[in-house]
N, C-alpha and C. Protein backbone atom coordinates (compact mmCIF):
# COMPACT_ATOMS: atom_id res chain seq x y z
N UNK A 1 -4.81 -14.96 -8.60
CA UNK A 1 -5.32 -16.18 -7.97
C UNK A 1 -5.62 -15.89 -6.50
N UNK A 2 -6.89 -16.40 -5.95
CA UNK A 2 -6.98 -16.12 -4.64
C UNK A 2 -6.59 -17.39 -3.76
N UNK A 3 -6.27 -16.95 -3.10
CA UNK A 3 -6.02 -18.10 -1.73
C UNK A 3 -6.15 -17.61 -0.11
N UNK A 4 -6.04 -18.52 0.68
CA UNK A 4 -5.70 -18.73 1.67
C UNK A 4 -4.03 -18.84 2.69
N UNK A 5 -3.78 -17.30 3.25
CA UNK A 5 -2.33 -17.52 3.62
C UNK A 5 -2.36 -18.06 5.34
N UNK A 6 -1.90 -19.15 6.29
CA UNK A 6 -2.37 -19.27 6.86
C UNK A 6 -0.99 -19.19 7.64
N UNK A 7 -0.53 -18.05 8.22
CA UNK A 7 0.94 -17.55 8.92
C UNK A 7 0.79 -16.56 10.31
N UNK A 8 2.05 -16.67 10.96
CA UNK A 8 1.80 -16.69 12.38
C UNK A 8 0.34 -16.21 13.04
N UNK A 9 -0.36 -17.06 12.87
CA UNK A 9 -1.38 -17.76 13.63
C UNK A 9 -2.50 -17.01 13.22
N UNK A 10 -2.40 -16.23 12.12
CA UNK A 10 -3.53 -15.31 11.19
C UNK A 10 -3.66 -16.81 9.76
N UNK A 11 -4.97 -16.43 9.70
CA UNK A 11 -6.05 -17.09 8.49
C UNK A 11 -5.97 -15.76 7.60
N UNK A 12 -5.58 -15.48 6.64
CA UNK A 12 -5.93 -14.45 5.91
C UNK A 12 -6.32 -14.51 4.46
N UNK A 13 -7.27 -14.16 3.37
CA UNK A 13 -7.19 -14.70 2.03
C UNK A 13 -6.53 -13.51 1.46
N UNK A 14 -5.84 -14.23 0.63
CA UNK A 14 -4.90 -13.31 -0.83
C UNK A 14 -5.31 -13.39 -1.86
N UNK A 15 -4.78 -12.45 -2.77
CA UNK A 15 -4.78 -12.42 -4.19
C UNK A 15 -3.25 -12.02 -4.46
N UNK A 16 -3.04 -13.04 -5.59
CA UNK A 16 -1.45 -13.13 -5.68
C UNK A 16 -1.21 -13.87 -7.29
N UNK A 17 -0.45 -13.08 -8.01
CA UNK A 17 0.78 -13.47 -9.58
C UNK A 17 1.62 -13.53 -9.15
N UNK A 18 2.70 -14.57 -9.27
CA UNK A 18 3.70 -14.75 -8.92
C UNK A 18 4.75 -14.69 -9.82
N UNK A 19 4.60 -13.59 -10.61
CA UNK A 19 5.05 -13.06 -12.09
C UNK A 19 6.80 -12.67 -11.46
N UNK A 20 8.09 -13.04 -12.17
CA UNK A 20 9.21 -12.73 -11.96
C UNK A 20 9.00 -10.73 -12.07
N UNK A 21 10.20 -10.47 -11.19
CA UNK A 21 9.90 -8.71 -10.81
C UNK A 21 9.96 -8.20 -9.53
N UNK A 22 10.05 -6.65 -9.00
CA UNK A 22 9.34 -6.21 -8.17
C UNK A 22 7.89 -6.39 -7.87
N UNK A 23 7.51 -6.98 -6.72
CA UNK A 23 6.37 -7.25 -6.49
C UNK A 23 5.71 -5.80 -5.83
N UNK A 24 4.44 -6.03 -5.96
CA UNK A 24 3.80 -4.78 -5.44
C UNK A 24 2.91 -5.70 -4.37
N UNK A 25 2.88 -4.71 -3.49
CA UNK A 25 1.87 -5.29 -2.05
C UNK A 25 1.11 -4.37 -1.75
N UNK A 26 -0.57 -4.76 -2.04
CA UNK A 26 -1.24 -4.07 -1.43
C UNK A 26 -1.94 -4.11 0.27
N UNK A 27 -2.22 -2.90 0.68
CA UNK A 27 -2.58 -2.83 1.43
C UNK A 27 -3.66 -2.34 1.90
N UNK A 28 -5.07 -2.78 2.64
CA UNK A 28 -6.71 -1.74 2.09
C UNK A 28 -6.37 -0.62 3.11
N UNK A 29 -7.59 -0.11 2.97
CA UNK A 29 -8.14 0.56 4.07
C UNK A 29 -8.95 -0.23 5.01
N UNK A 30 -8.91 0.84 6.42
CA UNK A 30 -10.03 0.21 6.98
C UNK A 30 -10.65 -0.37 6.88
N UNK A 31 -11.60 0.35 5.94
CA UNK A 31 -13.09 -0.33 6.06
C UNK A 31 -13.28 -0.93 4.55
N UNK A 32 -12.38 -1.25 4.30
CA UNK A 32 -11.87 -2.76 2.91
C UNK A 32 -11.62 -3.85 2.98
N UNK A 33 -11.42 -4.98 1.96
CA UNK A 33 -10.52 -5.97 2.16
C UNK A 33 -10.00 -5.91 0.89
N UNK A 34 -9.89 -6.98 0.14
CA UNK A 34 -8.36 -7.13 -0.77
C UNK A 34 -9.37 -7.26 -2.04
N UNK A 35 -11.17 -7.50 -1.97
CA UNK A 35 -11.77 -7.22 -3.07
C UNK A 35 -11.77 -5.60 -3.84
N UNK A 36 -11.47 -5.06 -3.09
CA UNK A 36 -11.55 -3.37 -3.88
C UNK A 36 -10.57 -3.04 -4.89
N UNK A 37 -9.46 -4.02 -4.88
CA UNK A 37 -8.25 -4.11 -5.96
C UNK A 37 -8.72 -5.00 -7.01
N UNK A 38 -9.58 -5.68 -6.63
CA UNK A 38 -10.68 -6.38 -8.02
C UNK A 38 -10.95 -5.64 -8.47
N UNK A 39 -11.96 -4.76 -7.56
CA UNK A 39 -13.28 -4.13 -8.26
C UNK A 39 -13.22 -3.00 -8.75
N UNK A 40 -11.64 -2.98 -9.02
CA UNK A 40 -11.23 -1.33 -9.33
C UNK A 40 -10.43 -1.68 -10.61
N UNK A 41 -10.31 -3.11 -11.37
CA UNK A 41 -9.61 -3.45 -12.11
C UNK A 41 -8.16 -3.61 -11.96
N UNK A 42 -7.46 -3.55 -10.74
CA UNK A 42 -6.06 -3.07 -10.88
C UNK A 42 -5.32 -4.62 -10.52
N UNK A 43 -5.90 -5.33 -10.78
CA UNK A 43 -5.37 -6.62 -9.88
C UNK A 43 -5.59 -7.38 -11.69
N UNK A 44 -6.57 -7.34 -12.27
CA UNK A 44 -6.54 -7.66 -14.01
C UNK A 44 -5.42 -7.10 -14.78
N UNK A 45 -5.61 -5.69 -14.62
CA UNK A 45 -4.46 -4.49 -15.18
C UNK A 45 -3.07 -5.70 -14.80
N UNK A 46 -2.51 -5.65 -13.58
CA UNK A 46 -1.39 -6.29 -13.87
C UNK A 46 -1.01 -7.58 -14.03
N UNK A 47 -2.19 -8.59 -13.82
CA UNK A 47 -2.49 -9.60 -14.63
C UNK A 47 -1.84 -9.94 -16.04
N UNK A 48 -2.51 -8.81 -16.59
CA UNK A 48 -2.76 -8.66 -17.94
C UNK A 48 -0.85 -8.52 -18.68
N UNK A 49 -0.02 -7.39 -17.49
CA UNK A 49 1.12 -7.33 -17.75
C UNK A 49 2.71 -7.96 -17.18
N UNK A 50 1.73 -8.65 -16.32
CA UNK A 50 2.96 -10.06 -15.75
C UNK A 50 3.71 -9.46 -14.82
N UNK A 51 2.72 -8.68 -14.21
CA UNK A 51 3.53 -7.95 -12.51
C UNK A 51 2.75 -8.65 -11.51
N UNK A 52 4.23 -8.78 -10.81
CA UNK A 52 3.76 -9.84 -9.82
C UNK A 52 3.20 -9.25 -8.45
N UNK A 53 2.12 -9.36 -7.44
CA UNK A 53 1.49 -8.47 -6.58
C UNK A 53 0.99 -9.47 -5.73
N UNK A 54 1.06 -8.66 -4.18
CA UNK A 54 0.38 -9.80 -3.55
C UNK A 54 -0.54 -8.87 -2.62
N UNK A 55 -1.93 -8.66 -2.99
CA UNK A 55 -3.16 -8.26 -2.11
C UNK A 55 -3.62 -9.04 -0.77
N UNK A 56 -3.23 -8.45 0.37
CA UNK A 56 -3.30 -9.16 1.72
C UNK A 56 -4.78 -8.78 2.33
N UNK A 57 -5.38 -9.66 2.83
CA UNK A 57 -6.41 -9.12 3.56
C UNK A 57 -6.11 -8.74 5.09
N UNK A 58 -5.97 -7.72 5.34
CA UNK A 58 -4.98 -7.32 6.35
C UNK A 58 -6.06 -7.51 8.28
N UNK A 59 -5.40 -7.85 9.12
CA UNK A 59 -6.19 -7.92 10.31
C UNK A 59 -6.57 -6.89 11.07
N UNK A 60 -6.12 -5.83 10.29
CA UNK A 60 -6.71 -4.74 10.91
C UNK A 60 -8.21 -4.02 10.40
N UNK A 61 -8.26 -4.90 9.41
CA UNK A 61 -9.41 -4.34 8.40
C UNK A 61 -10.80 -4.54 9.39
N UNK A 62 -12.07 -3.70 8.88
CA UNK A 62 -13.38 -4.03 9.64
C UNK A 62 -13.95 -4.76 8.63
N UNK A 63 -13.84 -4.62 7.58
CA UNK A 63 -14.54 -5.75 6.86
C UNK A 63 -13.57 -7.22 6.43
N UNK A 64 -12.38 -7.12 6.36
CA UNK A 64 -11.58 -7.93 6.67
C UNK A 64 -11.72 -9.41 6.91
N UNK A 65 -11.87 -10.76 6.27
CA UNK A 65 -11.86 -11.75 5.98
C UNK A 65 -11.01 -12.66 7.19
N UNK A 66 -9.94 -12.02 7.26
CA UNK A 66 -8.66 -12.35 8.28
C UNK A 66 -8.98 -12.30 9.74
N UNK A 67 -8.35 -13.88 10.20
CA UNK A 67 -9.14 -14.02 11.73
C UNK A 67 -7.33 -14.55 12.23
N UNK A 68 -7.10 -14.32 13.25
CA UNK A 68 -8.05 -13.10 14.12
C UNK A 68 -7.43 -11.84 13.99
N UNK A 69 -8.27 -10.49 14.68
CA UNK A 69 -8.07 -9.12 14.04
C UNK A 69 -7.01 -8.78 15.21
N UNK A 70 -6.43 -7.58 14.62
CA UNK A 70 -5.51 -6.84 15.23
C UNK A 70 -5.39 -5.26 14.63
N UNK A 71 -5.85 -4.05 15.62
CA UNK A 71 -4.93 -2.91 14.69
C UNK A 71 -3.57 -2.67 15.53
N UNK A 72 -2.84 -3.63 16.25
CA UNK A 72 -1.58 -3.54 16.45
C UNK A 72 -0.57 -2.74 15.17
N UNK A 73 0.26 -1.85 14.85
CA UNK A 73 1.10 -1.52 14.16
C UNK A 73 2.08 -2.69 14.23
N UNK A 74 3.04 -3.12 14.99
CA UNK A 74 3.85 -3.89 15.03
C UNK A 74 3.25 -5.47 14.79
N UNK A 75 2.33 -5.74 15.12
CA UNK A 75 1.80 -7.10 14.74
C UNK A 75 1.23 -6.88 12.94
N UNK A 76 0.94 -6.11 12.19
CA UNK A 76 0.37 -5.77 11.05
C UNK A 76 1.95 -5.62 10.61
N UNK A 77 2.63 -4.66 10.49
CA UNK A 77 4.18 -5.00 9.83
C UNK A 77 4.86 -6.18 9.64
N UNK A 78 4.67 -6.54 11.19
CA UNK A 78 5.40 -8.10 10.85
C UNK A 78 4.51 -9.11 10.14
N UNK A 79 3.12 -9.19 10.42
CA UNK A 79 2.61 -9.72 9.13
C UNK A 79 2.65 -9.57 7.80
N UNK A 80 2.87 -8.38 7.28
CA UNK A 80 3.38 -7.90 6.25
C UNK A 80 4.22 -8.37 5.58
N UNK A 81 5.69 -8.17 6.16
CA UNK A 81 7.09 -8.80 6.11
C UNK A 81 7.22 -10.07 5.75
N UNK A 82 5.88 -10.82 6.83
CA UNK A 82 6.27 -12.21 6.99
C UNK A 82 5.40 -13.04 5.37
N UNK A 83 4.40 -12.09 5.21
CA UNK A 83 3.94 -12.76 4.12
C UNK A 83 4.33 -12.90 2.90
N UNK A 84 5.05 -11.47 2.67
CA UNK A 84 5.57 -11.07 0.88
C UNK A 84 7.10 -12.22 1.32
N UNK A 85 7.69 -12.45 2.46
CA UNK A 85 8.52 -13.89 2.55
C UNK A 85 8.06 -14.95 2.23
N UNK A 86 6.70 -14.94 2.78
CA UNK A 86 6.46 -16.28 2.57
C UNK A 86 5.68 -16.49 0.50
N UNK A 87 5.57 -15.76 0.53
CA UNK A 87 4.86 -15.98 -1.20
C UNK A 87 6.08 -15.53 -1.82
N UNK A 88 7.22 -14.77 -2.04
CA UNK A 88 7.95 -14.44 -2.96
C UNK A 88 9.57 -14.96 -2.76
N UNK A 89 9.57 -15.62 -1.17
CA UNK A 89 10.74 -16.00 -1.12
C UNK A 89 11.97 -14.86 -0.68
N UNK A 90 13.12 -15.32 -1.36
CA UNK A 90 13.97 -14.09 -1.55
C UNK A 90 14.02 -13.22 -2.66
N UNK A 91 12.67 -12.44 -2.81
CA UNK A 91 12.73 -11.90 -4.10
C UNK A 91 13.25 -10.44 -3.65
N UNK A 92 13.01 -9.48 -4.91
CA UNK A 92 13.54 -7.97 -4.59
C UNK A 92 12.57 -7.36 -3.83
N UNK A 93 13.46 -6.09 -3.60
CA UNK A 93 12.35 -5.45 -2.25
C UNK A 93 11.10 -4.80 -2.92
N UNK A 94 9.68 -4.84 -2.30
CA UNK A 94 8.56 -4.50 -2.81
C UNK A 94 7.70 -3.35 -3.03
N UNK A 95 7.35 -2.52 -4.07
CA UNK A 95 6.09 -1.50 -4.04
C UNK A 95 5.53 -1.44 -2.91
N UNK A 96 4.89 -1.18 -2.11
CA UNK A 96 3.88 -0.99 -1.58
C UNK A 96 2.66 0.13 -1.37
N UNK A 97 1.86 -0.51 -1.75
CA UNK A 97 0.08 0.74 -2.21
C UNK A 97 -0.33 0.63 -0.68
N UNK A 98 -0.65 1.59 0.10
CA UNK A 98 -1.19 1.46 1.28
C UNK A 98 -2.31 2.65 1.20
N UNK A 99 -3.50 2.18 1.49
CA UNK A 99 -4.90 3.27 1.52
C UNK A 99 -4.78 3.40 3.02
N UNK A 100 -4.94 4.54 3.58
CA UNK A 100 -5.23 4.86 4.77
C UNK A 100 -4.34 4.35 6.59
N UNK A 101 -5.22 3.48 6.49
CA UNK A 101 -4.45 2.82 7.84
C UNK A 101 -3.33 2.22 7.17
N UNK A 102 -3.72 1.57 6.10
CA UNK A 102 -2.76 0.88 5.15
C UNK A 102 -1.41 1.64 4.55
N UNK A 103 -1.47 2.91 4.60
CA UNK A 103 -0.58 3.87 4.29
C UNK A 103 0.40 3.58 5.33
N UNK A 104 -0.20 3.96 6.64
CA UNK A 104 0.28 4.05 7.77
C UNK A 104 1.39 2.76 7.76
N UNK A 105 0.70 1.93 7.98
CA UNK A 105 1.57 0.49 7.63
C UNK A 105 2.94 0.63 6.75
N UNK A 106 2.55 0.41 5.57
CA UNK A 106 3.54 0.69 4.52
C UNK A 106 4.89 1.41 4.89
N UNK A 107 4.02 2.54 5.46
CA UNK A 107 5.70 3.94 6.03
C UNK A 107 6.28 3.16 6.91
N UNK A 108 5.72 2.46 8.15
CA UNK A 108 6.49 1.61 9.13
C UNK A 108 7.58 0.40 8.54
N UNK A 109 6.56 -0.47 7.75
CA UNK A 109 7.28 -1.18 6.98
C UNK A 109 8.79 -0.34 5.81
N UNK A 110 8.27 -0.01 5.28
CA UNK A 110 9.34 1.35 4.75
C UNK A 110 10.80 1.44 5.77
N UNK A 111 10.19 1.98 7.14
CA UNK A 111 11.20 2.78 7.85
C UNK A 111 12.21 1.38 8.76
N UNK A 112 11.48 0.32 8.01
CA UNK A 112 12.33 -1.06 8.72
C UNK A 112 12.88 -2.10 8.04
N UNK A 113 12.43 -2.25 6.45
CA UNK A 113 12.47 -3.40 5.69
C UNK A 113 13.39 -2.95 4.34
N UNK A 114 13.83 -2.96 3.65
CA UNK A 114 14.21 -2.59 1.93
C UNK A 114 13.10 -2.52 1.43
N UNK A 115 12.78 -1.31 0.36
CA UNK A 115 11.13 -0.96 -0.40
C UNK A 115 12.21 -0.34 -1.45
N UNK A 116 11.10 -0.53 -2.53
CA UNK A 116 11.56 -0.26 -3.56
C UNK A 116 10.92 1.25 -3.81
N UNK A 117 9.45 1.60 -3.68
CA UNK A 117 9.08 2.62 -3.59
C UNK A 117 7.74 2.53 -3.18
N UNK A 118 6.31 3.72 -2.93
CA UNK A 118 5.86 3.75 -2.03
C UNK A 118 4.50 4.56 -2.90
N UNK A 119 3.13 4.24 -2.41
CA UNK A 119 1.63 4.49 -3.22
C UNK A 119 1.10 5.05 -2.18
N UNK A 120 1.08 6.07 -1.18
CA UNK A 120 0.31 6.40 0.10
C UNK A 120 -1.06 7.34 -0.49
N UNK A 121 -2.11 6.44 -0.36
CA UNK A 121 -3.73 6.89 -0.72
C UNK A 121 -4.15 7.41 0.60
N UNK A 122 -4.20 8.98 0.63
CA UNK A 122 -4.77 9.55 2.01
C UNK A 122 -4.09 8.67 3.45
N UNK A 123 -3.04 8.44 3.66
CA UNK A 123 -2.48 7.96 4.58
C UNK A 123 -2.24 8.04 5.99
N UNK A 124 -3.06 7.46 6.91
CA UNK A 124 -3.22 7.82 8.46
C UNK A 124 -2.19 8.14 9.39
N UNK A 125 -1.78 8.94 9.98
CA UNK A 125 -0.95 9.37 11.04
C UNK A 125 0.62 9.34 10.69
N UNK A 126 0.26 9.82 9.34
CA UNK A 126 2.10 9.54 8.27
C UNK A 126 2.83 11.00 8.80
N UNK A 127 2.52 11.93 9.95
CA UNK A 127 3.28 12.35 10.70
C UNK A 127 3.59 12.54 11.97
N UNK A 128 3.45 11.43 12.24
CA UNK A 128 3.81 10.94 13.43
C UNK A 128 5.20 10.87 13.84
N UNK A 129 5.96 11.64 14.72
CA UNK A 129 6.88 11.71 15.46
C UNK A 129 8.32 10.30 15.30
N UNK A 130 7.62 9.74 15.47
CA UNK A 130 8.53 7.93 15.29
C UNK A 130 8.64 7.69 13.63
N UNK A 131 7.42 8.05 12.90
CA UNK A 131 8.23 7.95 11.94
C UNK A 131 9.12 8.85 10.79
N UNK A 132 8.40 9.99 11.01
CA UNK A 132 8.89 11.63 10.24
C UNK A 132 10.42 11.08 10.54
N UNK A 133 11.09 10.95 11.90
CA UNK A 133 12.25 10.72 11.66
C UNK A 133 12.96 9.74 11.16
N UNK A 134 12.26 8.98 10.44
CA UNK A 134 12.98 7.98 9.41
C UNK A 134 13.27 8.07 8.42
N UNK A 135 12.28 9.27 7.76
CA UNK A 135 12.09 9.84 6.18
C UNK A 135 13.37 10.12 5.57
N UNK A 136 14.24 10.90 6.17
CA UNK A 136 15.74 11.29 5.59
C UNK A 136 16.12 9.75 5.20
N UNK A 137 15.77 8.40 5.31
CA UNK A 137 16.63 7.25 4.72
C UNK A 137 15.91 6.70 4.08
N UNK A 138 14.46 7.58 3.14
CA UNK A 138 13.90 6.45 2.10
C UNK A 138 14.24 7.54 0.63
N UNK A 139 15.15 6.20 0.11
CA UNK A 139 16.14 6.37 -1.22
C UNK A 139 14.91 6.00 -2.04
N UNK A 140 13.85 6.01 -2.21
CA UNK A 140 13.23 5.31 -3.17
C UNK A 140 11.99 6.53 -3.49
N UNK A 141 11.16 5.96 -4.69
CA UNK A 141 10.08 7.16 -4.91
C UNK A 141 9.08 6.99 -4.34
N UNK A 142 8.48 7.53 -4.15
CA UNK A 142 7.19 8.21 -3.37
C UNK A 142 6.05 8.50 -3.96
N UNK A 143 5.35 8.27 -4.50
CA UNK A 143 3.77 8.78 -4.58
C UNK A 143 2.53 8.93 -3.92
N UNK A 144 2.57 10.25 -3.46
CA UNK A 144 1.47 10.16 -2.14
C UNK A 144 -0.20 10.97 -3.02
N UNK A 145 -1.28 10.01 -3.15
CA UNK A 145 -2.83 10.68 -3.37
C UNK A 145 -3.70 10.86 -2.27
N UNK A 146 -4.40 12.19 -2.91
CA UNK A 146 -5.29 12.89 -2.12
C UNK A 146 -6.42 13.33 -3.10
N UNK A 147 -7.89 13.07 -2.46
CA UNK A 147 -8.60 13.43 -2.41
C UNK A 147 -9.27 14.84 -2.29
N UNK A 148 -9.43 15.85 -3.07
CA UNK A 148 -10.11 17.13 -2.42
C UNK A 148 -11.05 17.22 -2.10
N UNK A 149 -11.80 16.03 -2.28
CA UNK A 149 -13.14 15.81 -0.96
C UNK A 149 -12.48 15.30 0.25
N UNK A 150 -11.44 14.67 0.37
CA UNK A 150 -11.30 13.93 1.80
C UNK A 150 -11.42 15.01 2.64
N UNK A 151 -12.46 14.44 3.85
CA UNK A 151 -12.54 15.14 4.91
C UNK A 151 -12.12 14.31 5.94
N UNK A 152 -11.38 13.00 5.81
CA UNK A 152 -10.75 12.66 6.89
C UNK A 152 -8.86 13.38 7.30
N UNK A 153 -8.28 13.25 5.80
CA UNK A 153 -6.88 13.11 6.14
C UNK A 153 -6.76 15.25 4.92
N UNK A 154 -6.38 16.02 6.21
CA UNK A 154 -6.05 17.27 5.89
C UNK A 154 -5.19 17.34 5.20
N UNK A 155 -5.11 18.27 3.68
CA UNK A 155 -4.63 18.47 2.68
C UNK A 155 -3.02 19.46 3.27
N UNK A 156 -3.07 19.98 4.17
CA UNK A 156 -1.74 20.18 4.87
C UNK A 156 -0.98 19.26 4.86
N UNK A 157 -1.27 18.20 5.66
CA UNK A 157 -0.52 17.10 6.17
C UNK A 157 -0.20 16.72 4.96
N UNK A 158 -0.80 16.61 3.78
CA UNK A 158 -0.13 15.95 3.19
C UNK A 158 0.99 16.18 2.46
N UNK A 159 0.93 18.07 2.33
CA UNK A 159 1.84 18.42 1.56
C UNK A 159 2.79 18.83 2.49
N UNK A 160 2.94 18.56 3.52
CA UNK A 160 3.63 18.48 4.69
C UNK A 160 4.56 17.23 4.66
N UNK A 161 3.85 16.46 4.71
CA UNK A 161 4.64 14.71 3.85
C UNK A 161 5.43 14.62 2.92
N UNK A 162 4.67 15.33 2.10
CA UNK A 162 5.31 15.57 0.66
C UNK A 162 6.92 16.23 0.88
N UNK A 163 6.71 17.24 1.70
CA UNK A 163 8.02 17.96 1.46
C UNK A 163 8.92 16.83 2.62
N UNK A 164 8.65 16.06 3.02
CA UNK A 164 9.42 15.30 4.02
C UNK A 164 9.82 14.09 3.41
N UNK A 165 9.20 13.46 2.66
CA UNK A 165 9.63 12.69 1.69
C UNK A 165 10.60 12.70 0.73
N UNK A 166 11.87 12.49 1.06
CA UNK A 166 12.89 12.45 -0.84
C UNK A 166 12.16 11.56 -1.40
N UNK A 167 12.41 12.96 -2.78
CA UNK A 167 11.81 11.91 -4.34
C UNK A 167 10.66 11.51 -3.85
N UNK A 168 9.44 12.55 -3.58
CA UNK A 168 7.86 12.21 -3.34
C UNK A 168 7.00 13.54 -4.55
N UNK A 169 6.50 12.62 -4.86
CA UNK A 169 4.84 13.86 -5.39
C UNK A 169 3.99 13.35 -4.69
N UNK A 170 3.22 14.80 -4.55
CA UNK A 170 1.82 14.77 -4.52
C UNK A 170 0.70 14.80 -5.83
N UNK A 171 0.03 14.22 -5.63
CA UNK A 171 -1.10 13.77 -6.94
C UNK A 171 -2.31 14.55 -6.08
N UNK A 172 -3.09 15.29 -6.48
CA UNK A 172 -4.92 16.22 -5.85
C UNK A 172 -5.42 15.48 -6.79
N UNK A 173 -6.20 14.25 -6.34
CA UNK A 173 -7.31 14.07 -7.17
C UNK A 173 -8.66 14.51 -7.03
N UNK A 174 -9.14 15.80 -8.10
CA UNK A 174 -9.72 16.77 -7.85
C UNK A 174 -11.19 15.38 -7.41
N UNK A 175 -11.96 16.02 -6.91
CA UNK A 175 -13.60 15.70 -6.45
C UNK A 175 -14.11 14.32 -6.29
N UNK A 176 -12.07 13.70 -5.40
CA UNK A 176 -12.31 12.45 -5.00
C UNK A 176 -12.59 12.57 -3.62
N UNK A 177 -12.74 11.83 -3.14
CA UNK A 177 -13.17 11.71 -1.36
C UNK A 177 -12.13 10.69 -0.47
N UNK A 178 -12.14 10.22 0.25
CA UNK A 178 -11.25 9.28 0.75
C UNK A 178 -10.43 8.45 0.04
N UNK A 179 -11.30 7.81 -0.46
CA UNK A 179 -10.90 6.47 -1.03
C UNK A 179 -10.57 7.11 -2.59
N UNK A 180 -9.33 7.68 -3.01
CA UNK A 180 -9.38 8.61 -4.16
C UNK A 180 -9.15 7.49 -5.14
N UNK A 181 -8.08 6.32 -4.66
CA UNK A 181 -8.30 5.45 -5.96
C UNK A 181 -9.88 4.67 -6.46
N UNK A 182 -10.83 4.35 -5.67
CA UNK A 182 -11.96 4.28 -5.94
C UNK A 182 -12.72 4.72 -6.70
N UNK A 183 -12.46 6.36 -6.69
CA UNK A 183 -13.06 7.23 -7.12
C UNK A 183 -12.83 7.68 -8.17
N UNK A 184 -11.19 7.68 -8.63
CA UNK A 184 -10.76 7.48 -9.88
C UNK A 184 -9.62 6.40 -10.40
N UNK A 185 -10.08 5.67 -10.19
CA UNK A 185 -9.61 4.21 -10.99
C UNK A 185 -8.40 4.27 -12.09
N UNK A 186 -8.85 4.91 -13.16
CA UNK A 186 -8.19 4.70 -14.43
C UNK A 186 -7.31 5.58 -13.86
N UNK A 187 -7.16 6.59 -13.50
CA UNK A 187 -5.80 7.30 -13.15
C UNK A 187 -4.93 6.67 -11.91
N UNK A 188 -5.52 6.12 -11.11
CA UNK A 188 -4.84 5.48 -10.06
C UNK A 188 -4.01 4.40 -10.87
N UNK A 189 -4.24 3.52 -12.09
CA UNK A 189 -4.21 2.61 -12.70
C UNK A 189 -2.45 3.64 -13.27
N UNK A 190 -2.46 4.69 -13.84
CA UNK A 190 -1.86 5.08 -14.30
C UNK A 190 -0.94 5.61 -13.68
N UNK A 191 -1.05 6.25 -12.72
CA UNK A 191 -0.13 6.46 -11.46
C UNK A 191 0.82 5.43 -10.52
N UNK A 192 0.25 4.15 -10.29
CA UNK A 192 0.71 3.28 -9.83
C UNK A 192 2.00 2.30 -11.28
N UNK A 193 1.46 2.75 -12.36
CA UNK A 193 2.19 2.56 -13.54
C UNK A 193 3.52 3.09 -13.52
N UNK A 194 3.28 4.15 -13.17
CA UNK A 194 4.28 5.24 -13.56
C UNK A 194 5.37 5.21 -12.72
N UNK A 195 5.35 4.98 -11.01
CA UNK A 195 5.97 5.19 -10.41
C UNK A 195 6.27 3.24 -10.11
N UNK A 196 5.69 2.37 -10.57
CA UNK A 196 6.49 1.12 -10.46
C UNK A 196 7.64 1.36 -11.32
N UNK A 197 7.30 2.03 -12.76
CA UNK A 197 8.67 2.02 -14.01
C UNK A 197 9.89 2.96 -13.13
N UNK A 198 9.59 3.62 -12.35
CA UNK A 198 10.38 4.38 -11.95
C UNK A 198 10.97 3.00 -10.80
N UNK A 199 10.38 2.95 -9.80
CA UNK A 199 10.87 1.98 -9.08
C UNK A 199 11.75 0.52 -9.67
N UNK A 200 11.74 0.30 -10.77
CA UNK A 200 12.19 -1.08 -11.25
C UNK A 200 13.51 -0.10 -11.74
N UNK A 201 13.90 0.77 -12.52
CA UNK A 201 14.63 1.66 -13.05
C UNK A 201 15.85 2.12 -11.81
């Protein structure tokens, strides 16, 4: 269902099941908003299986719906926080899918909130100094994708992440480009499967 979340002093539209469970929270990229989890089927997919998810249109986005903008880190977390509160209440702690900047997000949120476990799609500045040293306290699983076309986020870094992460894989999705869930859908579909069963477990 889409709506309108209208919290500390951001207009933002959602897509949100409010299915009993670990909720999953997505997060876009950049240059996304919260339609690309439509248009990739993955927002039907759990529809279809009564997982509950809440797709934010985030203020940091450039195409982004959500007024007014911010790529603040600390103003984007606490929006974060404040929203999966405000739609789920006191529910359990949440998935979170973060593409890119959205990655970035997620780890912050991660290194401050209870997470259940973690979807990082080519993930921006995920070794960064402030947070690398948080990594030793995430108890939860990890799934980090990459692209072997991405020519933004270096295939080092990531397996650099990887080994910094407890309980993380890396996924190469061969002759994807940035946006690797885009690019391959049905496996992203399957991946994000795999590591929620693990996360609810």
């Amino acid at each position: 269902m889409e709506k309108k979340l209208n919290l500390n002093g951001y207009k933002c539209p959602i897509l949100v099941n409010k299915a009993p469970g670990i909720p999953i929270i997505f997060l876009h990229g950049l240059s996304y908003n919260i339609e690309i989890w439509q248009r990739i089927g993955i927002t039907d997919l759990l529809d279809t299986k009564c997982v509950p998810y809440l797709a934010l249109d985030m203020p940091y986005g450039k195409k982004s719906l959500c007024k007014p903008k911010t790529r603040n880190i600390e103003k984007n977390v606490v929006f974060t926080h404040d929203a999966i509160k405000n739609i789920f209440n006191n529910s359990l702690p949440p998935v979170l899918v973060g593409a890119n900047i959205g990655g970035n997000i997620a780890l912050h949120f991660a290194a401050r909130f209870p997470t259940k476990g973690l979807i990082l799609i080519g993930p921006a500045r995920a070794l960064d100094e402030n947070l690398t040293q948080t990594y030793n306290n995430f108890n939860f699983p990890s799934t980090i994708i990459w692209g072997s076309e991405d020519t933004i986020i270096a295939s080092e870094d990531m397996r650099t992440l990887t080994d910094k992460l407890p309980n993380s894989k890396l996924f190469v999705y061969k002759n994807a480009k940035h946006s690797a869930y885009r690019d391959e859908p049905e496996r992203f579909k399957r991946d994000l499967l795999e590591l929620y069963i693990k996360a609810e477990n």
